[in-house]
C-alpha atoms as a PDB file:
ATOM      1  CA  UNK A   1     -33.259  -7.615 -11.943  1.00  0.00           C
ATOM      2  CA  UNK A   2     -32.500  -9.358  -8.506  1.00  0.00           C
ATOM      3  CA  UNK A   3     -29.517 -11.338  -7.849  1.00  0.00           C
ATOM      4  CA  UNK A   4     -28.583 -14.518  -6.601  1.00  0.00           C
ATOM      5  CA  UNK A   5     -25.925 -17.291  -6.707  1.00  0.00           C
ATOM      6  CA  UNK A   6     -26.380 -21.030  -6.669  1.00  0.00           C
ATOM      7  CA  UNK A   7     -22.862 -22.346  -5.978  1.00  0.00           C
ATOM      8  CA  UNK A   8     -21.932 -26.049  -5.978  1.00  0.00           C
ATOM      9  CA  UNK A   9     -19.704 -26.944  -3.075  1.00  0.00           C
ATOM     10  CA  UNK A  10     -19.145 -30.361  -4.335  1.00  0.00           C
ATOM     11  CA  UNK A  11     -20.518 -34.022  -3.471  1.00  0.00           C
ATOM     12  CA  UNK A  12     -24.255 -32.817  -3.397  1.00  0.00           C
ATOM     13  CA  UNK A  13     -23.522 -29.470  -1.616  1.00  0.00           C
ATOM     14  CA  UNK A  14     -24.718 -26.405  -2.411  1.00  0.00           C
ATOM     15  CA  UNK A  15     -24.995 -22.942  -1.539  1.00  0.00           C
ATOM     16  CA  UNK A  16     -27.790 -20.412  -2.089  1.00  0.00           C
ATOM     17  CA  UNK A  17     -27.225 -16.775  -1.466  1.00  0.00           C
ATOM     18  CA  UNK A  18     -29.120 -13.679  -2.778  1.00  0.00           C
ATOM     19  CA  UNK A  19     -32.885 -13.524  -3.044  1.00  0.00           C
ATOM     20  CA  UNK A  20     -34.761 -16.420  -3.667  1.00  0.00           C
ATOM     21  CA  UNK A  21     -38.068 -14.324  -4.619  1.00  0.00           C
ATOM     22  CA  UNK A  22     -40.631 -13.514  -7.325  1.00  0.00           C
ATOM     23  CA  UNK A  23     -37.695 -12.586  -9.564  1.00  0.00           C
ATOM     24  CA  UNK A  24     -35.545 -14.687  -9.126  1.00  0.00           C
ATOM     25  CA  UNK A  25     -37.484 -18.326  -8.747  1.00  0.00           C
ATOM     26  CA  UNK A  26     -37.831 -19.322 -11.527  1.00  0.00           C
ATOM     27  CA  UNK A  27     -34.357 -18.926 -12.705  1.00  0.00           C
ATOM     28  CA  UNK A  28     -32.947 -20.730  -9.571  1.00  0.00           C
ATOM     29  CA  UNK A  29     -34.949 -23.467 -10.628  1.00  0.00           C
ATOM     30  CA  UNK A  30     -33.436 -23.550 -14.076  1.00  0.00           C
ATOM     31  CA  UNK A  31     -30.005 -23.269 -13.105  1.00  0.00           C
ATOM     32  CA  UNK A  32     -30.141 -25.878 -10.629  1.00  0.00           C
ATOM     33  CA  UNK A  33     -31.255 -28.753 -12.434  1.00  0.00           C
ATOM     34  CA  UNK A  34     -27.795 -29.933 -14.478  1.00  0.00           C
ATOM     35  CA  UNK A  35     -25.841 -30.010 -10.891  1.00  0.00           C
ATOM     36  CA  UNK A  36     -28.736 -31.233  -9.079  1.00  0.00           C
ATOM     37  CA  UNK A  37     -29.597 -34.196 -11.471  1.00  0.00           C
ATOM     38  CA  UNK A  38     -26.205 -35.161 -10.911  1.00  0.00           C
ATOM     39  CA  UNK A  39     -26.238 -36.330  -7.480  1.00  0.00           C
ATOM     40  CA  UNK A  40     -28.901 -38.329  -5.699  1.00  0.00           C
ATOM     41  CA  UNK A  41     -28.592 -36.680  -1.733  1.00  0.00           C
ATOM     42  CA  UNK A  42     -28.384 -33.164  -2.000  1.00  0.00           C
ATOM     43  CA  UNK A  43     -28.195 -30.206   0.454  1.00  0.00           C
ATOM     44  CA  UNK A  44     -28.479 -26.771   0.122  1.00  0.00           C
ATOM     45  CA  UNK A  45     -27.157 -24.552   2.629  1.00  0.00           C
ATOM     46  CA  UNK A  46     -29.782 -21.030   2.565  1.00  0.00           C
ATOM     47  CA  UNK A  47     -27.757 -19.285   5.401  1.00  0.00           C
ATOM     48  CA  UNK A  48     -26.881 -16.239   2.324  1.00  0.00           C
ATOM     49  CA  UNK A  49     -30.356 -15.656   1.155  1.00  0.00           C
ATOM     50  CA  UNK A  50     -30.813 -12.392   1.904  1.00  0.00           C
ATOM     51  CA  UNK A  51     -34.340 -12.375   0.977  1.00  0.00           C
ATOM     52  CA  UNK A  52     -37.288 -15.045   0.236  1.00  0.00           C
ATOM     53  CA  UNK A  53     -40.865 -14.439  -0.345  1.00  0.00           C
ATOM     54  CA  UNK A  54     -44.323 -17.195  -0.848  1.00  0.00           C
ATOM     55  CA  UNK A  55     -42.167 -17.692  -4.367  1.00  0.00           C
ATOM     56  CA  UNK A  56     -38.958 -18.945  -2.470  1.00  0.00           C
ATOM     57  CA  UNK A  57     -40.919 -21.267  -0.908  1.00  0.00           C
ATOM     58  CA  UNK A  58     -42.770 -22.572  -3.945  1.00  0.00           C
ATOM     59  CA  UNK A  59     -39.138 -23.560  -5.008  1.00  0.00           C
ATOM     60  CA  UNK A  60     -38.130 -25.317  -2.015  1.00  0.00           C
ATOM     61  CA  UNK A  61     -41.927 -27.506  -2.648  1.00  0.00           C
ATOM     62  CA  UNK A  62     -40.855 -27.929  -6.232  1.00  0.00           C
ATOM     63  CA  UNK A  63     -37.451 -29.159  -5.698  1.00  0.00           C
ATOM     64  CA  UNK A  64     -38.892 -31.729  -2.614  1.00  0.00           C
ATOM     65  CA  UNK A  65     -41.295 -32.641  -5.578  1.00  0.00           C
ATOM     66  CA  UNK A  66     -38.204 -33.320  -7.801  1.00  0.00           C
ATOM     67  CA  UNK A  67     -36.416 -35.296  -5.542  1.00  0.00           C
ATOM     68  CA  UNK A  68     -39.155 -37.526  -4.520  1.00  0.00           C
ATOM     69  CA  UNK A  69     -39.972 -38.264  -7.950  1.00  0.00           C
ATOM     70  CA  UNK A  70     -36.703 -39.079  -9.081  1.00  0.00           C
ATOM     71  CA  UNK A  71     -35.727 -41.153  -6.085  1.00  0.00           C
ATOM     72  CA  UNK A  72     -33.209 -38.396  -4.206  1.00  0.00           C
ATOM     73  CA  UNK A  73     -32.715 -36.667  -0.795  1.00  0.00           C
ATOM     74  CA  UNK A  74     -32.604 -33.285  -0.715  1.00  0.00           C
ATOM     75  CA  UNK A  75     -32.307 -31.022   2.699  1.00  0.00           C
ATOM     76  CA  UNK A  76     -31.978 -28.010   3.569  1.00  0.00           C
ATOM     77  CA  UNK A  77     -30.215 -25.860   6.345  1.00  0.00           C
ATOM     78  CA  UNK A  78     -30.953 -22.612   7.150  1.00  0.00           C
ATOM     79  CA  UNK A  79     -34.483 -21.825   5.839  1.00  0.00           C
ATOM     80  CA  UNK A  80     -34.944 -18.115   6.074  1.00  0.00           C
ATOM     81  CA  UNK A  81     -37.549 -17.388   8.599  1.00  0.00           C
ATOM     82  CA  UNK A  82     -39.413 -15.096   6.317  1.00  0.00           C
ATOM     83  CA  UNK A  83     -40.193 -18.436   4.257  1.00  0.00           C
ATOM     84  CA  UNK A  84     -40.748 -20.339   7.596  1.00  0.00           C
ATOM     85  CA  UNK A  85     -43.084 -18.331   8.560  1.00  0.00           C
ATOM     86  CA  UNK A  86     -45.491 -18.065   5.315  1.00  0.00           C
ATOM     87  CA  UNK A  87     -45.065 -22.091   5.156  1.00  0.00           C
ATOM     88  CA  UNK A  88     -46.441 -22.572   9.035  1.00  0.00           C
ATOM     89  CA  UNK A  89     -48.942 -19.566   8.010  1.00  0.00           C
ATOM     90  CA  UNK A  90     -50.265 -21.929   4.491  1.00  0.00           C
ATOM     91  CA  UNK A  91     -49.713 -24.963   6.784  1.00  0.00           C
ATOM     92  CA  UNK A  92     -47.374 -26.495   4.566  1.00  0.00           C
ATOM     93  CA  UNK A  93     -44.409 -26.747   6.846  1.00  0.00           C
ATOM     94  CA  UNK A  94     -44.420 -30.791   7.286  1.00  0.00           C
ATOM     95  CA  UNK A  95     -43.691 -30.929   4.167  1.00  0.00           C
ATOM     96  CA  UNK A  96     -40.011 -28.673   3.938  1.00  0.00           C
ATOM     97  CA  UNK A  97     -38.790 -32.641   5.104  1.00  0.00           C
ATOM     98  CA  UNK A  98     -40.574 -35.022   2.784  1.00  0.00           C
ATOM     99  CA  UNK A  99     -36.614 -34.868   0.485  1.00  0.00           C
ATOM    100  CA  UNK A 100     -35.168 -36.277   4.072  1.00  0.00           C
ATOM    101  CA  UNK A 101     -37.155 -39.608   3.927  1.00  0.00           C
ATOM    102  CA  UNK A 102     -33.932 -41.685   3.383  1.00  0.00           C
ATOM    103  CA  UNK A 103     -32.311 -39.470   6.167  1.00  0.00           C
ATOM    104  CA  UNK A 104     -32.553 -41.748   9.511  1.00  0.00           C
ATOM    105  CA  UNK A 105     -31.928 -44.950   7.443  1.00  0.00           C
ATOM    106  CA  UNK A 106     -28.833 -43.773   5.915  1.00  0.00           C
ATOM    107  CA  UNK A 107     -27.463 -42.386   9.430  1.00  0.00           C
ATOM    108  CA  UNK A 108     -29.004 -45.144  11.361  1.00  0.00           C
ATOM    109  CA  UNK A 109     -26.405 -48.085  12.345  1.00  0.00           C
ATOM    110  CA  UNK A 110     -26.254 -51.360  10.422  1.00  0.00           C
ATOM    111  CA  UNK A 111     -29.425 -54.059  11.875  1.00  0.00           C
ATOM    112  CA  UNK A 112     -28.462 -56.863   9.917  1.00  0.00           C
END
């Protein structure tokens, strides 16, 4: 069985680290939705995934999914390139951003 950790690093951080694979999805996906449910902008930092695979990126679309339908941010840092590469490959890239679409009018300065 493969191993990974999810670790919450507080006020909508979190860590992944381990693979993020075939094995291993499905379970990420699980464990992440209590902590993730609990915030409404998220990031998850992938610089310790030490392997990812067409399934690692399924969970990245699936959890852009979630956050769009229940009106959250989610981004991510650090995509491995292995995933990078199969999204550019399936064309699917754009959409690793769709969870930022609050991103440059949060950061952007007061207009009013």
């Amino acid at each position: 069985m493969s191993d990974f950790s999810l670790e919450d690093l507080g006020d909508g951080h979190f860590a992944l680290s381990g693979e993020m694979s075939f094995d291993t999805a499905e379970r990420i996906l699980q464990l992440s939705e209590k902590p993730f449910s609990e915030h409404t902008r998220l990031e998850v930092d992938l610089s310790g995934v030490t392997m990812g695979d067409s399934a690692g990126l399924a969970l990245l679309l699936e959890w852009i999914t979630w956050s769009n339908h229940t009106v959250r941010e989610i981004r991510f840092s650090s995509i491995p390139e292995r995933i990078l590469a199969i999204a550019k490959t399936t064309e699917v890239d754009a959409l690793l951003t769709r969870g930022e679409r609050w991103a440059g009018f949060i950061e952007s300065p007061d207009t009013q």
